[in-house]
PDB file of N, CA and C in Angstrom:
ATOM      1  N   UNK A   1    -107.035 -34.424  56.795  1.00  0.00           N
ATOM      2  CA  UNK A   1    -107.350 -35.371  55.741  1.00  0.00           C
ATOM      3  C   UNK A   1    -108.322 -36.415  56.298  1.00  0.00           C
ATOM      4  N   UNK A   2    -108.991 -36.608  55.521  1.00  0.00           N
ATOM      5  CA  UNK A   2    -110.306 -37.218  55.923  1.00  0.00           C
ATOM      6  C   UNK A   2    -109.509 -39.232  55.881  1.00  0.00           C
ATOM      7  N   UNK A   3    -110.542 -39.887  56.429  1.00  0.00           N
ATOM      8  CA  UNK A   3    -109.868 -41.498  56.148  1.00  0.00           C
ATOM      9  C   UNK A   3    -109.606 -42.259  54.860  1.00  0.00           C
ATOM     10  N   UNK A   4    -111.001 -42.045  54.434  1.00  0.00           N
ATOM     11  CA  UNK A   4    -110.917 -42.760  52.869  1.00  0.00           C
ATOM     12  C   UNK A   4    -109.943 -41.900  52.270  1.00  0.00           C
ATOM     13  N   UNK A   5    -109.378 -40.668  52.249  1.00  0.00           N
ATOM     14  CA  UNK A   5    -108.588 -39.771  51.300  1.00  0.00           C
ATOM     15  C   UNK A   5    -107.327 -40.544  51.817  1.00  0.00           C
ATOM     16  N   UNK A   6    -107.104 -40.777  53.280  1.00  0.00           N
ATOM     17  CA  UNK A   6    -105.886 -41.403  53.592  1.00  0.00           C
ATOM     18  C   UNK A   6    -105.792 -42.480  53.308  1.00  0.00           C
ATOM     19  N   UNK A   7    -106.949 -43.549  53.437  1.00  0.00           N
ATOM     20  CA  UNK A   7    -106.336 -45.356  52.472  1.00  0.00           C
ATOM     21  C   UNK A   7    -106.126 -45.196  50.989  1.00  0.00           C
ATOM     22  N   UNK A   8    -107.084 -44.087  50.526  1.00  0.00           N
ATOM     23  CA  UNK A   8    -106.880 -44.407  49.063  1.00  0.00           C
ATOM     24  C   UNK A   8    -105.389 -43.831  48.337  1.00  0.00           C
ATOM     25  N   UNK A   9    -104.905 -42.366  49.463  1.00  0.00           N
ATOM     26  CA  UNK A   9    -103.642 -42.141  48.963  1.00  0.00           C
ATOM     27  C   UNK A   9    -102.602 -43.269  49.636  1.00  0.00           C
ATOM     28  N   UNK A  10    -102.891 -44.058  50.567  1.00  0.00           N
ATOM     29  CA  UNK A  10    -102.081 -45.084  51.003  1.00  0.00           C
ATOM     30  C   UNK A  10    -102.155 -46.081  49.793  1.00  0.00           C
ATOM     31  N   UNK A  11    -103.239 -46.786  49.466  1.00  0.00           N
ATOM     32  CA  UNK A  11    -103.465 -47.866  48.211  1.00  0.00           C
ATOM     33  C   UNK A  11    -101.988 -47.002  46.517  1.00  0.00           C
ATOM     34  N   UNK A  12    -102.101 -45.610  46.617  1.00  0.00           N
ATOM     35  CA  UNK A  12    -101.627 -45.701  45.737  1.00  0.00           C
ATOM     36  C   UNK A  12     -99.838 -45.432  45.969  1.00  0.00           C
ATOM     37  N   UNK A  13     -99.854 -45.781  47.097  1.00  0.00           N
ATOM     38  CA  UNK A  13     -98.317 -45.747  47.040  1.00  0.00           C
ATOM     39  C   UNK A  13     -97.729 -47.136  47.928  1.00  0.00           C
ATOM     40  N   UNK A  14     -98.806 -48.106  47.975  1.00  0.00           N
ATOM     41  CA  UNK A  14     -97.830 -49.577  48.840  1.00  0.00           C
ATOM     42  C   UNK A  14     -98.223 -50.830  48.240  1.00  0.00           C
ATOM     43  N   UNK A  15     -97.343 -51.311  48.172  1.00  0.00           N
ATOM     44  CA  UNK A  15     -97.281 -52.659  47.575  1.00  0.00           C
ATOM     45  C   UNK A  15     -97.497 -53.553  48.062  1.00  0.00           C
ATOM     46  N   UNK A  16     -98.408 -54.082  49.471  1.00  0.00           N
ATOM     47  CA  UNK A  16     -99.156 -54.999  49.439  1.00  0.00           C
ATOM     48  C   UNK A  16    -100.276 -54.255  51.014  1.00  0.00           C
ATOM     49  N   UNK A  17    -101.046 -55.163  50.454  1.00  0.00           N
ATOM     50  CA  UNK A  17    -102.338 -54.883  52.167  1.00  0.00           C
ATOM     51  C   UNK A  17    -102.463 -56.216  52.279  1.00  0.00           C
ATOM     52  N   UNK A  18    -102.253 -56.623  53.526  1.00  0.00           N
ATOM     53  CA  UNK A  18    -102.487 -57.514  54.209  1.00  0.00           C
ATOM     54  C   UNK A  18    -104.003 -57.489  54.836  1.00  0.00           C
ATOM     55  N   UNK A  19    -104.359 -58.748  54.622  1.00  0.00           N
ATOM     56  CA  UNK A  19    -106.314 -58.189  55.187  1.00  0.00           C
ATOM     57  C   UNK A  19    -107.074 -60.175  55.825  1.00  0.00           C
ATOM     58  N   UNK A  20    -107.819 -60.025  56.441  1.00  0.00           N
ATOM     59  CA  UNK A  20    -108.231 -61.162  57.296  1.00  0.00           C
ATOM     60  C   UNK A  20    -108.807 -62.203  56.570  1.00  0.00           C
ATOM     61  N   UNK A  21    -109.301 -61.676  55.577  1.00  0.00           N
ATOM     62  CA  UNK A  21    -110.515 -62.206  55.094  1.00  0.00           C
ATOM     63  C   UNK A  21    -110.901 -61.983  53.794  1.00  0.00           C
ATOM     64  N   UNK A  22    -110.627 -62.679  52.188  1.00  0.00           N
ATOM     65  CA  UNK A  22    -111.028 -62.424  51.072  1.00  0.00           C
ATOM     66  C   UNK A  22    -111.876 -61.676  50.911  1.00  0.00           C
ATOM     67  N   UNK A  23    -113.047 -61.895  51.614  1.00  0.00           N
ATOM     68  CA  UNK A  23    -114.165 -60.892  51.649  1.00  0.00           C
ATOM     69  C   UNK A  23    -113.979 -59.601  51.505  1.00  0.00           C
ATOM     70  N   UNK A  24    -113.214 -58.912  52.844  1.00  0.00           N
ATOM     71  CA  UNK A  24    -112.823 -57.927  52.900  1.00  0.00           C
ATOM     72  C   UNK A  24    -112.374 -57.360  51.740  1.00  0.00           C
ATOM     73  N   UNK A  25    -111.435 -58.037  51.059  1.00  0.00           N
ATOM     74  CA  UNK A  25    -111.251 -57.552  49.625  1.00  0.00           C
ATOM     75  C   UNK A  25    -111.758 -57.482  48.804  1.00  0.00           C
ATOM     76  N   UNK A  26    -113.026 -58.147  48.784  1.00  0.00           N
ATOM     77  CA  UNK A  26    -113.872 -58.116  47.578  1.00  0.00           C
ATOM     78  C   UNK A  26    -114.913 -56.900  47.594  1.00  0.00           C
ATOM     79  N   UNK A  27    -115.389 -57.047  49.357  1.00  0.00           N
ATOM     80  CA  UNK A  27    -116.429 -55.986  49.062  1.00  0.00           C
ATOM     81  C   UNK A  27    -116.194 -54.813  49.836  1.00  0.00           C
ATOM     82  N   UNK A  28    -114.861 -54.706  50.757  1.00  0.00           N
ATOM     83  CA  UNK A  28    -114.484 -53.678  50.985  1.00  0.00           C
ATOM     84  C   UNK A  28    -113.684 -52.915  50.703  1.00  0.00           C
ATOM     85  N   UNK A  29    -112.631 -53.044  50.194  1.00  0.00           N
ATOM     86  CA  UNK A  29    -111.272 -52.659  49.606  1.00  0.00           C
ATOM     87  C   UNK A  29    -111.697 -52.130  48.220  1.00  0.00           C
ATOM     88  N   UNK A  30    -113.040 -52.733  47.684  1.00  0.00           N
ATOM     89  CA  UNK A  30    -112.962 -52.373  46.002  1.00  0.00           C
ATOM     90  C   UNK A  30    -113.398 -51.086  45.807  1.00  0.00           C
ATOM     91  N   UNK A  31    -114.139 -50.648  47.225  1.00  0.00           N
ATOM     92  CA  UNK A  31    -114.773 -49.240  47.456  1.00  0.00           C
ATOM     93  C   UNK A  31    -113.839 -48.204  46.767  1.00  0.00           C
ATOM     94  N   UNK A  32    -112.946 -48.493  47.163  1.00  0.00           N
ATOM     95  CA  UNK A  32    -112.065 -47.181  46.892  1.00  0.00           C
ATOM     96  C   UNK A  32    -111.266 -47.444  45.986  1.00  0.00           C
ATOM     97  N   UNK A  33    -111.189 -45.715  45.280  1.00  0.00           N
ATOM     98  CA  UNK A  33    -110.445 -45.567  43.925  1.00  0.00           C
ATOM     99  C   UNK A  33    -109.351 -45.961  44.481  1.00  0.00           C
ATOM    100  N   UNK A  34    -108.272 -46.549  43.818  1.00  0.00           N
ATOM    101  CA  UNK A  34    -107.036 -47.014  43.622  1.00  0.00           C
ATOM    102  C   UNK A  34    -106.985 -48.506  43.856  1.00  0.00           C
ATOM    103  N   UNK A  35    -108.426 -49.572  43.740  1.00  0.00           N
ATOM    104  CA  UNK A  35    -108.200 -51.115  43.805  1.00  0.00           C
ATOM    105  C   UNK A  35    -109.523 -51.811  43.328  1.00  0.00           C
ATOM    106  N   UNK A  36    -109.229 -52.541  42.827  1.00  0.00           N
ATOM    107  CA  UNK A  36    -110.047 -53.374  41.673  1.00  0.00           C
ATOM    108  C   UNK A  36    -109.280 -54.417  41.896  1.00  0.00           C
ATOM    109  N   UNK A  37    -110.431 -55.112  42.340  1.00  0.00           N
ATOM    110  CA  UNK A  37    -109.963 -57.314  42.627  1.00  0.00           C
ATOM    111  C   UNK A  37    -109.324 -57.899  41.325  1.00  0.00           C
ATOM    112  N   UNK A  38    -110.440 -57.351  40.030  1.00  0.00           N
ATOM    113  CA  UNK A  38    -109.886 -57.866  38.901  1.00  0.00           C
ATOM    114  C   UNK A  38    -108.862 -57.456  37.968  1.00  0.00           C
ATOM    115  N   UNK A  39    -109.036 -56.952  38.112  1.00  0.00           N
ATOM    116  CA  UNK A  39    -107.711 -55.443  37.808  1.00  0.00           C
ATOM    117  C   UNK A  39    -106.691 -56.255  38.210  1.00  0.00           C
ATOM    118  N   UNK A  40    -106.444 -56.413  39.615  1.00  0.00           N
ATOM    119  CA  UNK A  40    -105.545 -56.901  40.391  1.00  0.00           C
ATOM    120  C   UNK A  40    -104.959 -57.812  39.748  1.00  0.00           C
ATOM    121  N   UNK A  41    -105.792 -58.901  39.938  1.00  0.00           N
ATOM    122  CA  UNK A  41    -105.464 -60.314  39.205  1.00  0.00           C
ATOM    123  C   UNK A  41    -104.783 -60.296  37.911  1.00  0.00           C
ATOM    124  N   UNK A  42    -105.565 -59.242  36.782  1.00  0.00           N
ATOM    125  CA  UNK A  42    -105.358 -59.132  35.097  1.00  0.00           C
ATOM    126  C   UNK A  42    -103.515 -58.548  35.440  1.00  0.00           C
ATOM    127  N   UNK A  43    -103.284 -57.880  36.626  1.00  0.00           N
ATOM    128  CA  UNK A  43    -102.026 -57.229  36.127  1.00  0.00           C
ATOM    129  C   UNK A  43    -100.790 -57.925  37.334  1.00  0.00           C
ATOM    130  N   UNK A  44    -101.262 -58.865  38.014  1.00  0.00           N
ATOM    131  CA  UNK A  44    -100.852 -60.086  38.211  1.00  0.00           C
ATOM    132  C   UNK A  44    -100.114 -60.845  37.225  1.00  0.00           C
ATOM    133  N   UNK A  45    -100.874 -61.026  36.695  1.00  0.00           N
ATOM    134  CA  UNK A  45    -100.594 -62.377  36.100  1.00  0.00           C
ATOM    135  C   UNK A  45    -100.211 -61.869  34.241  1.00  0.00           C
ATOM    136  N   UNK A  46     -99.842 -60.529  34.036  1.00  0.00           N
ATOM    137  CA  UNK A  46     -99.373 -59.936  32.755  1.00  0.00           C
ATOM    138  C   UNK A  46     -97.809 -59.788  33.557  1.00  0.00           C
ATOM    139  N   UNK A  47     -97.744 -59.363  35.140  1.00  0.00           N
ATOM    140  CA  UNK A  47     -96.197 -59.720  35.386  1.00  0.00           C
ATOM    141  C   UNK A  47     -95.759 -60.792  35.669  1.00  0.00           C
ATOM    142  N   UNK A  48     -96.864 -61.956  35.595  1.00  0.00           N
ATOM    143  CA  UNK A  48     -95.980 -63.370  35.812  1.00  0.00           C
ATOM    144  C   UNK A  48     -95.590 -63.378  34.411  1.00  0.00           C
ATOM    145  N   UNK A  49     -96.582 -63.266  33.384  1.00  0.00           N
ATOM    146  CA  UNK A  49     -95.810 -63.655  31.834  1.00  0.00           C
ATOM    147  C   UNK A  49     -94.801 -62.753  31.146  1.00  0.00           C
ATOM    148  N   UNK A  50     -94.411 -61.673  31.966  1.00  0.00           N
ATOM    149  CA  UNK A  50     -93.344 -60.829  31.447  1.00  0.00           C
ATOM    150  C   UNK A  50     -93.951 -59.633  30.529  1.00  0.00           C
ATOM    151  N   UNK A  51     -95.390 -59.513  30.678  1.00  0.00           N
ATOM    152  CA  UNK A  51     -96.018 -58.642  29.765  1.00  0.00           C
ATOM    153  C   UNK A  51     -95.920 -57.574  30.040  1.00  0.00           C
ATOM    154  N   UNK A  52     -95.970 -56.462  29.410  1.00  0.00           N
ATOM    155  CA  UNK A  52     -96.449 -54.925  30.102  1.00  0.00           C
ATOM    156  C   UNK A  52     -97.575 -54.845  30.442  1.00  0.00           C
ATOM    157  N   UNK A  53     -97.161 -53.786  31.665  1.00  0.00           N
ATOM    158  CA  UNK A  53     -98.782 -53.284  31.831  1.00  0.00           C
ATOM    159  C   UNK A  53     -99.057 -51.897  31.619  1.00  0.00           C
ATOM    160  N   UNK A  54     -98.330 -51.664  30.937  1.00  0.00           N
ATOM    161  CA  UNK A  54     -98.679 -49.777  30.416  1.00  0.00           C
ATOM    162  C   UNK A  54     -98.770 -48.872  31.513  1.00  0.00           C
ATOM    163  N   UNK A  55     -97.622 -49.665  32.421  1.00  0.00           N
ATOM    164  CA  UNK A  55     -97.772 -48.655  33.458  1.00  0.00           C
ATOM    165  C   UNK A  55     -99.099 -48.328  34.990  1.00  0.00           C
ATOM    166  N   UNK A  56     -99.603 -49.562  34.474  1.00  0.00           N
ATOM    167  CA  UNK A  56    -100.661 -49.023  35.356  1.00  0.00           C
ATOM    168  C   UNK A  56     -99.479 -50.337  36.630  1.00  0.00           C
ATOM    169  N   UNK A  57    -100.132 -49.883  37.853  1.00  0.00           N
ATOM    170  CA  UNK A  57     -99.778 -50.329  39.189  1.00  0.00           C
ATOM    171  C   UNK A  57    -101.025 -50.765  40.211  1.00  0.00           C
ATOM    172  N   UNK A  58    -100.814 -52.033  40.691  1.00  0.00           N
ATOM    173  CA  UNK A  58    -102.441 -52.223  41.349  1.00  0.00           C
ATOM    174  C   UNK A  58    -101.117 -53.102  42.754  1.00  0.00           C
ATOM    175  N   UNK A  59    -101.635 -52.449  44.082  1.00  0.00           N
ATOM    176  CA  UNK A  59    -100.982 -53.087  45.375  1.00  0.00           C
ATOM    177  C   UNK A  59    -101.824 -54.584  45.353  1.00  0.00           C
ATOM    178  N   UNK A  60    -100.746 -55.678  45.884  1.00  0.00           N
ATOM    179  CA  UNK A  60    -101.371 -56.772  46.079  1.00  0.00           C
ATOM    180  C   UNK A  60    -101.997 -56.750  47.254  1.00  0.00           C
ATOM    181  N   UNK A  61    -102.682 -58.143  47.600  1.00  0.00           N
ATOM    182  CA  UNK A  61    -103.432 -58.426  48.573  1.00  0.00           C
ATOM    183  C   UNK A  61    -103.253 -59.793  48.808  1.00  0.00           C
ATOM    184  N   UNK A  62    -102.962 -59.521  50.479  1.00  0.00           N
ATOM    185  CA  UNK A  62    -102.754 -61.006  51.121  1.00  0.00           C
ATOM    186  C   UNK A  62    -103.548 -61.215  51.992  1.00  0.00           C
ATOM    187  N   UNK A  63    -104.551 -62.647  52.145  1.00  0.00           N
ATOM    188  CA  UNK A  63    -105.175 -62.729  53.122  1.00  0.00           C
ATOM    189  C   UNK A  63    -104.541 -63.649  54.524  1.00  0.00           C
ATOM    190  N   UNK A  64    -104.031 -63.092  55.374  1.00  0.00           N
ATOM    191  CA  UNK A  64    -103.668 -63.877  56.592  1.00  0.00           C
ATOM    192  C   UNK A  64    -104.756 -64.244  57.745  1.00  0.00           C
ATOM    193  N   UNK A  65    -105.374 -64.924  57.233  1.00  0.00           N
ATOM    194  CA  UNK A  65    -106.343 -65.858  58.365  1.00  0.00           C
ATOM    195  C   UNK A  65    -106.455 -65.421  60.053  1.00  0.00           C
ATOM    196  N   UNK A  66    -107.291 -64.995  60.872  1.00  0.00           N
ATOM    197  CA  UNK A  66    -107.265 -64.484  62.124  1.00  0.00           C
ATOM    198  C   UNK A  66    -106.728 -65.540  62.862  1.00  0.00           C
ATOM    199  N   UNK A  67    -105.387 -65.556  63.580  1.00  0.00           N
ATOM    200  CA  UNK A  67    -105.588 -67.182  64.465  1.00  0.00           C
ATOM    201  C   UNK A  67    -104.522 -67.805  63.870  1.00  0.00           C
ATOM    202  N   UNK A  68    -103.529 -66.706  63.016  1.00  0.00           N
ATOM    203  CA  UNK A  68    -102.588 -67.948  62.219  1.00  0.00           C
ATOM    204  C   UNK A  68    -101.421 -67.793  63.360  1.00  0.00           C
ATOM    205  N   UNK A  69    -101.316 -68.547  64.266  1.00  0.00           N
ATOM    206  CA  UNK A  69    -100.058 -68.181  65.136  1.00  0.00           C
ATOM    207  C   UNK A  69     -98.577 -68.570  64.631  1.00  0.00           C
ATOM    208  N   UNK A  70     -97.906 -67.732  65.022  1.00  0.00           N
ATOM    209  CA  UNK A  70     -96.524 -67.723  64.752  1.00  0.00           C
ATOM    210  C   UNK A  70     -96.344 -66.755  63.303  1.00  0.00           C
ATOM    211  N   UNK A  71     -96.993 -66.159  63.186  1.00  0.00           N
ATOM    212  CA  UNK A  71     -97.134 -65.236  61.644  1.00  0.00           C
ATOM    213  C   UNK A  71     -95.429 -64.433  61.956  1.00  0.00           C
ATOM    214  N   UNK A  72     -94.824 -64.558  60.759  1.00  0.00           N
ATOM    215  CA  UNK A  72     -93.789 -63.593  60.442  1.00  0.00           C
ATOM    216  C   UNK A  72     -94.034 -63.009  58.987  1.00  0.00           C
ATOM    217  N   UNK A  73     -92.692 -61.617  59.437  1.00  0.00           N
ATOM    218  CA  UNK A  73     -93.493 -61.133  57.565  1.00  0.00           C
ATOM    219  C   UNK A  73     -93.139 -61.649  56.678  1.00  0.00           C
ATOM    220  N   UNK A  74     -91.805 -62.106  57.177  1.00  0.00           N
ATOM    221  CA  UNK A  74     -91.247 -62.932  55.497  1.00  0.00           C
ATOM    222  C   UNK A  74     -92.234 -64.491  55.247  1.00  0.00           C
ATOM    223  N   UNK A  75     -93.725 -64.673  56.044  1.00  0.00           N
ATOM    224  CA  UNK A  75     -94.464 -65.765  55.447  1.00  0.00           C
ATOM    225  C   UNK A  75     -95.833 -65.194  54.821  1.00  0.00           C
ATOM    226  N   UNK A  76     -95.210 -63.542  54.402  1.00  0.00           N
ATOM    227  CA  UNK A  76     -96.083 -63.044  53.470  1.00  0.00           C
ATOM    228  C   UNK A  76     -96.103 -63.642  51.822  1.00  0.00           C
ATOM    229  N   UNK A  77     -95.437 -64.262  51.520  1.00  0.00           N
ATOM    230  CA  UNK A  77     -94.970 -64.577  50.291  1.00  0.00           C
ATOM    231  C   UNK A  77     -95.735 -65.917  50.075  1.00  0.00           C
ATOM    232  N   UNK A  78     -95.961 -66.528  51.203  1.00  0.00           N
ATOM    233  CA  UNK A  78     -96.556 -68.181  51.247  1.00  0.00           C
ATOM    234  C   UNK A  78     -97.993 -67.677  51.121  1.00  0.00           C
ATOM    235  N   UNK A  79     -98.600 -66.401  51.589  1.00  0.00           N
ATOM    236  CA  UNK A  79     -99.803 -66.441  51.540  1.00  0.00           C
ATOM    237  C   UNK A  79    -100.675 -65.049  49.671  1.00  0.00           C
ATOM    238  N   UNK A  80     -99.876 -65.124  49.320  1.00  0.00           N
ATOM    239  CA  UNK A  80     -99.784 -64.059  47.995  1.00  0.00           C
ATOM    240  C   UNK A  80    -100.453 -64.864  46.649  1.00  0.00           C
TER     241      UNK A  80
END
């Protein structure tokens, strides 16, 4: 299996990517089928208001800063 076949079947089965740098998400992550920044956001924020989303599923994205010392995972939630 080639790489991109492996992030993009990874994107569609995990619920969050952790990544350095917004950037990265904007102009690298969007490459591949299974993630859309805005997408993201639109189905975000239809499960903060209790809305449906017809099923569709988009993994979040956290940016943890290079240099953040003392990082644990449960201070994934502070950075979401």
């Amino acid at each position: 299996m080639r790489r991109i076949e492996a992030k993009e079947l990874s994107l569609d089965a995990t619920e969050i990517v952790i990544t350095n740098t917004r950037q990265e998400i904007e102009q690298q992550w969007r490459l591949y089928d299974g993630f859309d920044p805005i997408l993201e956001l639109k189905l975000r924020a239809r499960i903060k208001r209790g809305v449906s989303c017809h099923g569709r599923f988009m993994p979040r994205m956290a940016v943890i800063p290079p240099g953040a010392g003392g990082f644990e995972v449960s201070d994934v939630n502070k950075h979401i």
